[in-house]
C-alpha atoms as a PDB file:
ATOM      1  CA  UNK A   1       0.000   0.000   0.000  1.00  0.00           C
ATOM      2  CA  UNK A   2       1.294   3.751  -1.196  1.00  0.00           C
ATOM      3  CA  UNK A   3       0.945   6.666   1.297  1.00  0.00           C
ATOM      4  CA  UNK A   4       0.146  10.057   0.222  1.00  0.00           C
ATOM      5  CA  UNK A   5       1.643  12.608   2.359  1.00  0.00           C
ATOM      6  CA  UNK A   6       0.857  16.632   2.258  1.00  0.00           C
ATOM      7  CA  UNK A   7       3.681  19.134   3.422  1.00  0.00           C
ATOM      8  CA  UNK A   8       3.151  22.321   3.453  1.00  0.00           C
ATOM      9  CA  UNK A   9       6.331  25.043   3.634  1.00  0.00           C
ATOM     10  CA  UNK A  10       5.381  27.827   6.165  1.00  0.00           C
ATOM     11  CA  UNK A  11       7.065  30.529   8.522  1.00  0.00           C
ATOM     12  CA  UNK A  12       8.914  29.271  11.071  1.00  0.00           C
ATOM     13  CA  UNK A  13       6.910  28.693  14.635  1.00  0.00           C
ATOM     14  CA  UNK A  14       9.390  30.874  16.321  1.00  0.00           C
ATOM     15  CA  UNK A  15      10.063  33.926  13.946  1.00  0.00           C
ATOM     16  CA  UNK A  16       7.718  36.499  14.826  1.00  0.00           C
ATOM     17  CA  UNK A  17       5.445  37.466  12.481  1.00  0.00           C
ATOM     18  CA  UNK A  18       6.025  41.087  10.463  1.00  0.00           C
ATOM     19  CA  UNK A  19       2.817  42.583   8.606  1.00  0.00           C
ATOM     20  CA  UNK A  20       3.572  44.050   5.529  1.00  0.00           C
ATOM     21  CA  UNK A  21       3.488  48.055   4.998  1.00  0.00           C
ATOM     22  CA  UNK A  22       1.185  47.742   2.852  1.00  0.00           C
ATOM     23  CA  UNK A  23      -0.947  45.286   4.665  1.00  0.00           C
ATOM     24  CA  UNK A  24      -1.118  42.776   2.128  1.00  0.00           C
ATOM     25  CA  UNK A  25      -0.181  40.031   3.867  1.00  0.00           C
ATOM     26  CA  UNK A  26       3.078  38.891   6.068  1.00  0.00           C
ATOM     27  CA  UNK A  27       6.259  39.440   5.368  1.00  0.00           C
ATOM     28  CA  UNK A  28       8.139  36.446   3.961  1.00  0.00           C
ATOM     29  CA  UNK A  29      11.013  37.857   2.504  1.00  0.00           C
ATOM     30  CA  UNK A  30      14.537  37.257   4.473  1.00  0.00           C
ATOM     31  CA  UNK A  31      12.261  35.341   6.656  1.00  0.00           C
ATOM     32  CA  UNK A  32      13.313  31.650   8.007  1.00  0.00           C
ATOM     33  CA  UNK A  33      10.859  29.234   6.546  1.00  0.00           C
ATOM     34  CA  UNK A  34      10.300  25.357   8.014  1.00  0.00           C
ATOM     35  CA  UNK A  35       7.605  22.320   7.333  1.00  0.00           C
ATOM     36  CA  UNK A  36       4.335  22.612   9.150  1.00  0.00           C
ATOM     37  CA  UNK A  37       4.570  21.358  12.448  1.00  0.00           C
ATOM     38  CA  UNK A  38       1.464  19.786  12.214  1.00  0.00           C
ATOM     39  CA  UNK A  39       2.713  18.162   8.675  1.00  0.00           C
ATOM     40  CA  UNK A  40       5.889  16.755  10.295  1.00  0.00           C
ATOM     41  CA  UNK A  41       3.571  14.821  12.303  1.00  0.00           C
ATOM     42  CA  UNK A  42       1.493  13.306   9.276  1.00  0.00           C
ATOM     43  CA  UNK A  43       4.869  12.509   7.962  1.00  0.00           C
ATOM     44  CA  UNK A  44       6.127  10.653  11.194  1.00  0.00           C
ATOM     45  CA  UNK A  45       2.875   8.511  11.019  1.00  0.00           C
ATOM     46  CA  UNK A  46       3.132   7.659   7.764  1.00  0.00           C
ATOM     47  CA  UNK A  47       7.202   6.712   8.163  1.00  0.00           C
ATOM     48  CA  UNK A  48       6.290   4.539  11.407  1.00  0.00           C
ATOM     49  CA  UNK A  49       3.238   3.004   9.256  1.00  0.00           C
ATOM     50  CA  UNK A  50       5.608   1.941   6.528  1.00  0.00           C
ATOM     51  CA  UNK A  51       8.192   0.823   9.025  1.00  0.00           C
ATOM     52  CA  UNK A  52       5.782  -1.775  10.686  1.00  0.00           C
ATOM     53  CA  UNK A  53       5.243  -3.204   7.369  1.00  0.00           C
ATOM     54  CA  UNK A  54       1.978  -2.101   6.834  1.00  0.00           C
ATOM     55  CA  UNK A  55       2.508   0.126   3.756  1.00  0.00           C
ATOM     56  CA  UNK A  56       5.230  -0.104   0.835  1.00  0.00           C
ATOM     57  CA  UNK A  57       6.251   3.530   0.080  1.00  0.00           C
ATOM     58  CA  UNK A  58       5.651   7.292   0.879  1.00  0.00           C
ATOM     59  CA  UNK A  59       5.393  10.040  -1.007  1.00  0.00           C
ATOM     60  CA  UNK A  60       5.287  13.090  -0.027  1.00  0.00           C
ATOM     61  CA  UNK A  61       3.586  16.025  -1.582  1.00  0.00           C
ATOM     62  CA  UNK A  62       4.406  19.759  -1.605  1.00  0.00           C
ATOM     63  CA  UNK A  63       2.627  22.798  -3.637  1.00  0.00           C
ATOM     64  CA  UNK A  64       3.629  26.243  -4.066  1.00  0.00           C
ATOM     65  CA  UNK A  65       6.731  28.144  -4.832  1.00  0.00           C
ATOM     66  CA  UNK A  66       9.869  26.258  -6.182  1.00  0.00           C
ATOM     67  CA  UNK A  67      11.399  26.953  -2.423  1.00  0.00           C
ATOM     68  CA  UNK A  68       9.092  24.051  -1.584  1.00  0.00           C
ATOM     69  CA  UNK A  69      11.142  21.995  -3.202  1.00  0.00           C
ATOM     70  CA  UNK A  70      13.522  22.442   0.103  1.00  0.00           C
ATOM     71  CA  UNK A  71      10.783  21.249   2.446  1.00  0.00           C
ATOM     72  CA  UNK A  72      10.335  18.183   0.391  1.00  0.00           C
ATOM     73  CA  UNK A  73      14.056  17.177   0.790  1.00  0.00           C
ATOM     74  CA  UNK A  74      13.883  18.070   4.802  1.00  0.00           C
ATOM     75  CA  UNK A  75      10.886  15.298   4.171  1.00  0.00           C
ATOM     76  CA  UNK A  76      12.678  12.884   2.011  1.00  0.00           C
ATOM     77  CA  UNK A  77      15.465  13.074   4.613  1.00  0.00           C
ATOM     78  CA  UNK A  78      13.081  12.184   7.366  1.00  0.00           C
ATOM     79  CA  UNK A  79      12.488   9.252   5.570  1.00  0.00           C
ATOM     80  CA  UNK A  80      10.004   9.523   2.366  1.00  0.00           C
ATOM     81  CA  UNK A  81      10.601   7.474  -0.804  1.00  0.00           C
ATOM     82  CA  UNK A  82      10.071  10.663  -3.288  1.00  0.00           C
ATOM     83  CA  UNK A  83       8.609  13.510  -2.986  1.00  0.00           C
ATOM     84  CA  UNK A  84       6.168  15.269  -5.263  1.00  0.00           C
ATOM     85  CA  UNK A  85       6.160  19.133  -6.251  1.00  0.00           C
ATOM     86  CA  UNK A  86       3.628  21.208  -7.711  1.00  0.00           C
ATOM     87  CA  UNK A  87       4.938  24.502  -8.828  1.00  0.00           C
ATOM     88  CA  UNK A  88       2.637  27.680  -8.999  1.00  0.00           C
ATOM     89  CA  UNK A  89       3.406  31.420  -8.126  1.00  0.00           C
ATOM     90  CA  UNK A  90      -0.018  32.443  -6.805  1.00  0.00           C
ATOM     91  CA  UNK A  91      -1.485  31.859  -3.841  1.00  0.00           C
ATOM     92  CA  UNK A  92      -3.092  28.721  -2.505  1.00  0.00           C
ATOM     93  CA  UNK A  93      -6.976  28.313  -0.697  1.00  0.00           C
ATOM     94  CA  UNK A  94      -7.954  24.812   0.785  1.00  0.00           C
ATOM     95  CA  UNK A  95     -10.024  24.098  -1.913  1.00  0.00           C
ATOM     96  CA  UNK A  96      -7.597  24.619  -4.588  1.00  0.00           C
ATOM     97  CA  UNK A  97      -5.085  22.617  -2.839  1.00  0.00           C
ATOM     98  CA  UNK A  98      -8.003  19.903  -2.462  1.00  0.00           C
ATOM     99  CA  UNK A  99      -8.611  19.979  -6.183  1.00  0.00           C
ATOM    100  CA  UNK A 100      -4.753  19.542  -6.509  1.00  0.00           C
ATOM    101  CA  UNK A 101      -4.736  16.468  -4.191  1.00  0.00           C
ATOM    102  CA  UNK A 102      -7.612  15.211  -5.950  1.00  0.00           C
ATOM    103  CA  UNK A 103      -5.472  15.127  -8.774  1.00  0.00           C
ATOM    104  CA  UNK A 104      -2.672  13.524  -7.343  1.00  0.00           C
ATOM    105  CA  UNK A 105      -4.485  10.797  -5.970  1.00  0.00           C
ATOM    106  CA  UNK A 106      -6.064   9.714  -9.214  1.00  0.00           C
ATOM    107  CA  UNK A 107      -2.552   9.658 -10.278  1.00  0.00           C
ATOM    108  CA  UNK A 108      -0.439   8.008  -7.730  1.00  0.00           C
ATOM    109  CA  UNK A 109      -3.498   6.082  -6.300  1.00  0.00           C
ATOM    110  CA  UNK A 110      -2.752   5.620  -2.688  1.00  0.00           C
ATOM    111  CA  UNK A 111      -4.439   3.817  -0.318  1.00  0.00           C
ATOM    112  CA  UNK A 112      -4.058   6.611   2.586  1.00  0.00           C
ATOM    113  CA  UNK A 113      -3.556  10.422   2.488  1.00  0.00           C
ATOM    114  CA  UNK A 114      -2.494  11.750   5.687  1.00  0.00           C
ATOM    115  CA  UNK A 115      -2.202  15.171   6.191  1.00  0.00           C
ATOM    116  CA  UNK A 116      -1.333  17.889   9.605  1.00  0.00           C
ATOM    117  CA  UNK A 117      -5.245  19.001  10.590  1.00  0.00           C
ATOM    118  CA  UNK A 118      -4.159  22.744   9.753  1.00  0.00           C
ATOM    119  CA  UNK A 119      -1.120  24.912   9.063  1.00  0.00           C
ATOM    120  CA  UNK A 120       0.061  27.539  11.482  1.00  0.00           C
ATOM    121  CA  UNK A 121      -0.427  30.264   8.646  1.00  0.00           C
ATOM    122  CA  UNK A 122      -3.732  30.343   7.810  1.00  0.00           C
ATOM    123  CA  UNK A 123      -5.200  28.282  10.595  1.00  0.00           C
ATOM    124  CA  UNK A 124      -8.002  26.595   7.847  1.00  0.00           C
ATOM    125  CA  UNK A 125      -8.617  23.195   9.150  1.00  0.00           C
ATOM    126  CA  UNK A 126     -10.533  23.068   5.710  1.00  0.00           C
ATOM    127  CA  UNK A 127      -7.908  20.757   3.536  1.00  0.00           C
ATOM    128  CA  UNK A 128      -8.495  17.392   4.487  1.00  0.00           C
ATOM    129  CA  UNK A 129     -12.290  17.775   4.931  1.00  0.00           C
ATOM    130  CA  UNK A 130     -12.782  19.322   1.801  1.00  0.00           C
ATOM    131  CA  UNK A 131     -10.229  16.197  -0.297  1.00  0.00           C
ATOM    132  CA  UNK A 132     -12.030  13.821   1.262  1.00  0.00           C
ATOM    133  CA  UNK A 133     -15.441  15.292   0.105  1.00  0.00           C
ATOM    134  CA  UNK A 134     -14.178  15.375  -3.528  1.00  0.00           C
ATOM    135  CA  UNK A 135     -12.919  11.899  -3.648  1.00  0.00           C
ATOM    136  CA  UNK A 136     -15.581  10.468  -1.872  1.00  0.00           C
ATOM    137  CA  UNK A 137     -13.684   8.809   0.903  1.00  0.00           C
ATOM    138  CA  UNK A 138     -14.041   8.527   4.149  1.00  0.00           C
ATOM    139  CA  UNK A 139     -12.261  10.713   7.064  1.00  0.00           C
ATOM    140  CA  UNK A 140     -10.992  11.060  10.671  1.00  0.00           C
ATOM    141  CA  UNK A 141      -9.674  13.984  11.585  1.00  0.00           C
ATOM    142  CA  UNK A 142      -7.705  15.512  14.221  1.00  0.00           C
ATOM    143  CA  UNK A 143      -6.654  11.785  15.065  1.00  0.00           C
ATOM    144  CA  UNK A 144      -4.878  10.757  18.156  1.00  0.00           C
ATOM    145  CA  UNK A 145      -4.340   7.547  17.840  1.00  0.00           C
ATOM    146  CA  UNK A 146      -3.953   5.302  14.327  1.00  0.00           C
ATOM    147  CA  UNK A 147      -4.225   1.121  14.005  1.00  0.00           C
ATOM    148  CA  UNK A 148      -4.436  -0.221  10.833  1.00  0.00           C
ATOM    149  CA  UNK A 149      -5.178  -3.259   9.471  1.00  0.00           C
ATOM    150  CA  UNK A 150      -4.329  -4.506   6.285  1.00  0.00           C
ATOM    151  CA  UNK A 151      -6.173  -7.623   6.133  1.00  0.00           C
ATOM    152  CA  UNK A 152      -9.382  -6.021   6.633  1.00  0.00           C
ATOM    153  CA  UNK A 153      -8.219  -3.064   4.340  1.00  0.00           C
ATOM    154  CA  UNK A 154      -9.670  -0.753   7.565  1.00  0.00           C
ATOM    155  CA  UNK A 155      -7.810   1.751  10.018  1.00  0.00           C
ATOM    156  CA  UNK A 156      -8.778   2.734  13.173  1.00  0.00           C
ATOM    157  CA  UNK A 157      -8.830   6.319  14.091  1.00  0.00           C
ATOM    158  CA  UNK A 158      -8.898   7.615  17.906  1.00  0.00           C
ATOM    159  CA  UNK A 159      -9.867  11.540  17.308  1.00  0.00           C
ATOM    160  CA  UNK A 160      -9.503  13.896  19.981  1.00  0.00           C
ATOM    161  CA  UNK A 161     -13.469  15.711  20.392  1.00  0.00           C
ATOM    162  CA  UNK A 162     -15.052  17.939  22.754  1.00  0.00           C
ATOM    163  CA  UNK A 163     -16.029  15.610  25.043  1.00  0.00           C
ATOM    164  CA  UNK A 164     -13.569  13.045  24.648  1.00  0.00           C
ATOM    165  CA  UNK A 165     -12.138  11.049  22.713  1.00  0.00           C
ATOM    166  CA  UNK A 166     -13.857   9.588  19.565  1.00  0.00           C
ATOM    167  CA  UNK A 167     -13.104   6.011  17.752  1.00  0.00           C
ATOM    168  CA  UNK A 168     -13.786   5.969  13.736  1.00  0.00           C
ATOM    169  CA  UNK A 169     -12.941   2.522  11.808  1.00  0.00           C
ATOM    170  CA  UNK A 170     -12.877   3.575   8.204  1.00  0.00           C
ATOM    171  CA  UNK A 171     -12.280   1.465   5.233  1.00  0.00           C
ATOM    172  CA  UNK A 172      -9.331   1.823   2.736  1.00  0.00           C
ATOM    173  CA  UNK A 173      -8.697   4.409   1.112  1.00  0.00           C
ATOM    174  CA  UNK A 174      -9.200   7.192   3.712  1.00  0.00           C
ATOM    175  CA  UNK A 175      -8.284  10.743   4.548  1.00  0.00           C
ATOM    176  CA  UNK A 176      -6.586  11.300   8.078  1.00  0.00           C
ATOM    177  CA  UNK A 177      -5.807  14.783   9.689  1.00  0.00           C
ATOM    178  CA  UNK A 178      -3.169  14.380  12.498  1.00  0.00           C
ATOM    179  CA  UNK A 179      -3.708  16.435  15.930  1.00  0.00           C
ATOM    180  CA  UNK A 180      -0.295  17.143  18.149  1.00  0.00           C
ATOM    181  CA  UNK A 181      -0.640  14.242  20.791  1.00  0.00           C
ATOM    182  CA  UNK A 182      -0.221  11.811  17.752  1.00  0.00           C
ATOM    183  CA  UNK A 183       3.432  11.278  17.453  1.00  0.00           C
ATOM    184  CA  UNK A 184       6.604  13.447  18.065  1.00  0.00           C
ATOM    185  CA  UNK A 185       8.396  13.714  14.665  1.00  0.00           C
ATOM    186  CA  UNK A 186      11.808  12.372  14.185  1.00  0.00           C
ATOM    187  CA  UNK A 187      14.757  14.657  13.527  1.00  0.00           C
ATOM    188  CA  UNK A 188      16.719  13.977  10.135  1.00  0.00           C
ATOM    189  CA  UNK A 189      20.391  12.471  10.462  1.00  0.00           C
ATOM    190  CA  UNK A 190      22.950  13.909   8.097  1.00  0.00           C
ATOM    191  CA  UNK A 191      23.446  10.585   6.487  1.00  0.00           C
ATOM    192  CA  UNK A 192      19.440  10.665   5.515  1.00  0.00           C
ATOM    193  CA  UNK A 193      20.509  14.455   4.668  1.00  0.00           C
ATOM    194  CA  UNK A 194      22.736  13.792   1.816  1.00  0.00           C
ATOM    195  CA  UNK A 195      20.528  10.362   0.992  1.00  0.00           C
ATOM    196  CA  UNK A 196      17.610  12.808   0.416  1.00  0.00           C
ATOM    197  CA  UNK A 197      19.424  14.884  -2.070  1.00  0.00           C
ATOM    198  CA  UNK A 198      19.991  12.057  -4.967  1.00  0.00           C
ATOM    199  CA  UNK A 199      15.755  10.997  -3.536  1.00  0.00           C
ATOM    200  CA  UNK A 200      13.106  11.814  -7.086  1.00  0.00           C
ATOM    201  CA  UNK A 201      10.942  14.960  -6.910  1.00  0.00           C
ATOM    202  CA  UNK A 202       8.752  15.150  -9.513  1.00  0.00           C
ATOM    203  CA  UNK A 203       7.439  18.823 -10.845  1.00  0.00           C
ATOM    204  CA  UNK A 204       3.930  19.217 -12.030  1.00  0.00           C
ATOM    205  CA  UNK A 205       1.794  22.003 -12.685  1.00  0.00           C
ATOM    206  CA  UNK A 206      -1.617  22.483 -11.839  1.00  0.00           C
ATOM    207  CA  UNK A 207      -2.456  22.395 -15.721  1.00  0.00           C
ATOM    208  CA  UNK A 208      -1.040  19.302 -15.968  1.00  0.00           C
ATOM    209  CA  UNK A 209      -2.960  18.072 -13.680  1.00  0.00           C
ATOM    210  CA  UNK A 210      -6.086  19.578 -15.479  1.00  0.00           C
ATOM    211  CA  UNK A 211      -6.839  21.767 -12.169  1.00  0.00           C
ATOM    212  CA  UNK A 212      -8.094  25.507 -12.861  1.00  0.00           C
ATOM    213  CA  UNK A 213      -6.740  28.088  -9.730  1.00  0.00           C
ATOM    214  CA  UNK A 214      -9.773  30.160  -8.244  1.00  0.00           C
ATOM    215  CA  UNK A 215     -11.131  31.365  -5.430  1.00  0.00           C
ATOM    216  CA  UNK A 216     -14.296  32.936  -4.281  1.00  0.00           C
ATOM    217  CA  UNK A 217     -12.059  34.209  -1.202  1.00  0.00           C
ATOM    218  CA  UNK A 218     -10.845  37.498  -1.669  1.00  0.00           C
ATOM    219  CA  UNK A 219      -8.338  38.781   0.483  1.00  0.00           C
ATOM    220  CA  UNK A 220      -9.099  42.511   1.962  1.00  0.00           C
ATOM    221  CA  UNK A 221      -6.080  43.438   4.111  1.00  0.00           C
ATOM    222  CA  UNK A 222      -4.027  41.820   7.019  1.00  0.00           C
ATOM    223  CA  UNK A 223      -3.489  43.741  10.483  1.00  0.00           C
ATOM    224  CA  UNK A 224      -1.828  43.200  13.632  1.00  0.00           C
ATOM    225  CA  UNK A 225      -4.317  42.636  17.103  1.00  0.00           C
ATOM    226  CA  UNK A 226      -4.269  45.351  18.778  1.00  0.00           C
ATOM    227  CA  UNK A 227      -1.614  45.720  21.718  1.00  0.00           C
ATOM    228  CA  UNK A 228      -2.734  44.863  24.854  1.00  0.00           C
ATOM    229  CA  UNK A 229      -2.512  47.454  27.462  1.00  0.00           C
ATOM    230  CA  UNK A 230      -0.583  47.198  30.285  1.00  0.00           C
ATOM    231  CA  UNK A 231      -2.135  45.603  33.906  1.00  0.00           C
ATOM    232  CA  UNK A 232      -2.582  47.557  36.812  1.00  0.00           C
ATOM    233  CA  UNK A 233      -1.767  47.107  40.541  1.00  0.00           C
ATOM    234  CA  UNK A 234      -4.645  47.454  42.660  1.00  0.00           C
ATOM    235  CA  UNK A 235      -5.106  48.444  47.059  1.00  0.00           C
ATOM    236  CA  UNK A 236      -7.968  45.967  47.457  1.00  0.00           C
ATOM    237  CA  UNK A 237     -10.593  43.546  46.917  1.00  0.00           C
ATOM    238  CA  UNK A 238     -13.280  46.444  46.777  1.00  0.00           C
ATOM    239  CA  UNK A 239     -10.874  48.059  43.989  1.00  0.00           C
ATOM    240  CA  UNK A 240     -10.548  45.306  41.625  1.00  0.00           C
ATOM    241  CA  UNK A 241     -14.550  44.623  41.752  1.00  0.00           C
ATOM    242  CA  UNK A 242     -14.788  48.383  41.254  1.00  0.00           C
ATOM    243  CA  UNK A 243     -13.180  48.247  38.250  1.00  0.00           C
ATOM    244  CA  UNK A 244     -13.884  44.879  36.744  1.00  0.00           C
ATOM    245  CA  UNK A 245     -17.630  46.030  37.222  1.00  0.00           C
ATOM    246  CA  UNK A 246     -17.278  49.451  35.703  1.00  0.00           C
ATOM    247  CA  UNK A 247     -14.311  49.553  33.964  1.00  0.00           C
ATOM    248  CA  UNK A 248     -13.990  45.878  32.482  1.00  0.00           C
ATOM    249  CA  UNK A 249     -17.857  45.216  32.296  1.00  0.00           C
ATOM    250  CA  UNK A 250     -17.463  41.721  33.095  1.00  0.00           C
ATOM    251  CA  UNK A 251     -19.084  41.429  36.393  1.00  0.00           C
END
């Protein structure tokens, strides 16, 4: 069985984040860019899948700007077969990037796509919902815990909910979206380093893969929050209900 892994190439979790002048968007120029955190850990899975024999390869699949092509090698030196790039300048919506995995998956035919619930840019949580409506397959996201068995051609999904936790058994092929308590990634050895660089990526471009670019999101601007002011020291119990009831408004 193939894996179908999606990595997406994001700013770093610990740069902090610079709004553009012209608040068009964030600043990524000059700016240290890494692998999703939350797509590291769909890659683990998928690595520690393979490794238990329960899958023969994984590819690994990033779309964007050719500087993706460095996130796939930081994959491919984690421990992917080959990795997958789809090259386009503009930017990317869930649904577009849905289409594109739709495509992909008729092509490569896998028998699992795994991908991180959400990236820490855009916070969508849309992806893997919205692939998994388009090719008709069933889903468990933010998953905890995942069992599969290939006999039965089923996997078993623990998802972290509300109230709990939740237990899905869905039937081959599926769509999973990983939460944080899944796995802790592994860190790439410099052996697997220079392995990765001689490892296949191939390009594609969403017209070869028949797949028009829209969006019916448009947008507007991007702003910081707004700072928070600073706390105050206060004399006494009768002071701080004073002011959380007519200052605050909360009481």
């Amino acid at each position: 069985m193939k894996i179908m892994v999606s990595l997406k190439r994001v700013v770093d979790y610990a740069v902090k984040i610079r709004v553009k002048p012209d608040k068009s968007g964030v600043e990524t120029q000059n700016v240290k860019m890494s692998m999703n955190p939350f797509c590291e850990i769909a890659l683990e899975e998928a690595l520690r899948i393979k490794e238990s024999g329960m899958a023969s390869e994984v590819v690994a699949v990033s779309m964007g700007l050719k500087q993706c092509v460095d996130t796939l090698r930081t994959g491919l030196a984690m421990g992917a077969d080959r990795g997958i790039h789809v090259e386009t300048d503009g930017p990317l919506y869930p649904l577009s990037v849905a289409k594109l995995l739709r495509a992909l998956v008729k092509v490569e035919k896998p028998g699992l796509l795994i991908l991180g619930k959400q990236a820490i840019d855009d916070d969508c949580n849309q992806t893997g919902q919205m692939v998994a409506g388009l090719l008709n397959w069933p889903q468990g996201t933010f998953a905890s815990k995942v069992v599969l068995d290939k006999e039965k051609q089923v996997v078993t999904v623990d998802r972290e909910v509300d109230g709990g936790l939740e237990t899905l058994c869905l039937d081959l092929p599926a769509v999973i979206t990983t939460d944080l308590r899944l796995n802790q990634p592994r860190y790439a050895t410099l052996p697997n380093i220079m392995k990765a660089k001689s490892k296949v990526i191939k390009k594609y471009t969403p017209q070869d893969l028949n797949v028009e670019l829209k969006s019916d999101i448009e947008q507007v601007q991007v702003t910081e929050p707004p700072k928070r002011k600073a706390g105050v020291l206060v004399s006494s119990v009768d002071e701080l209900i004073d002011k959380l009831k007519n200052e605050a408004h909360v009481i």
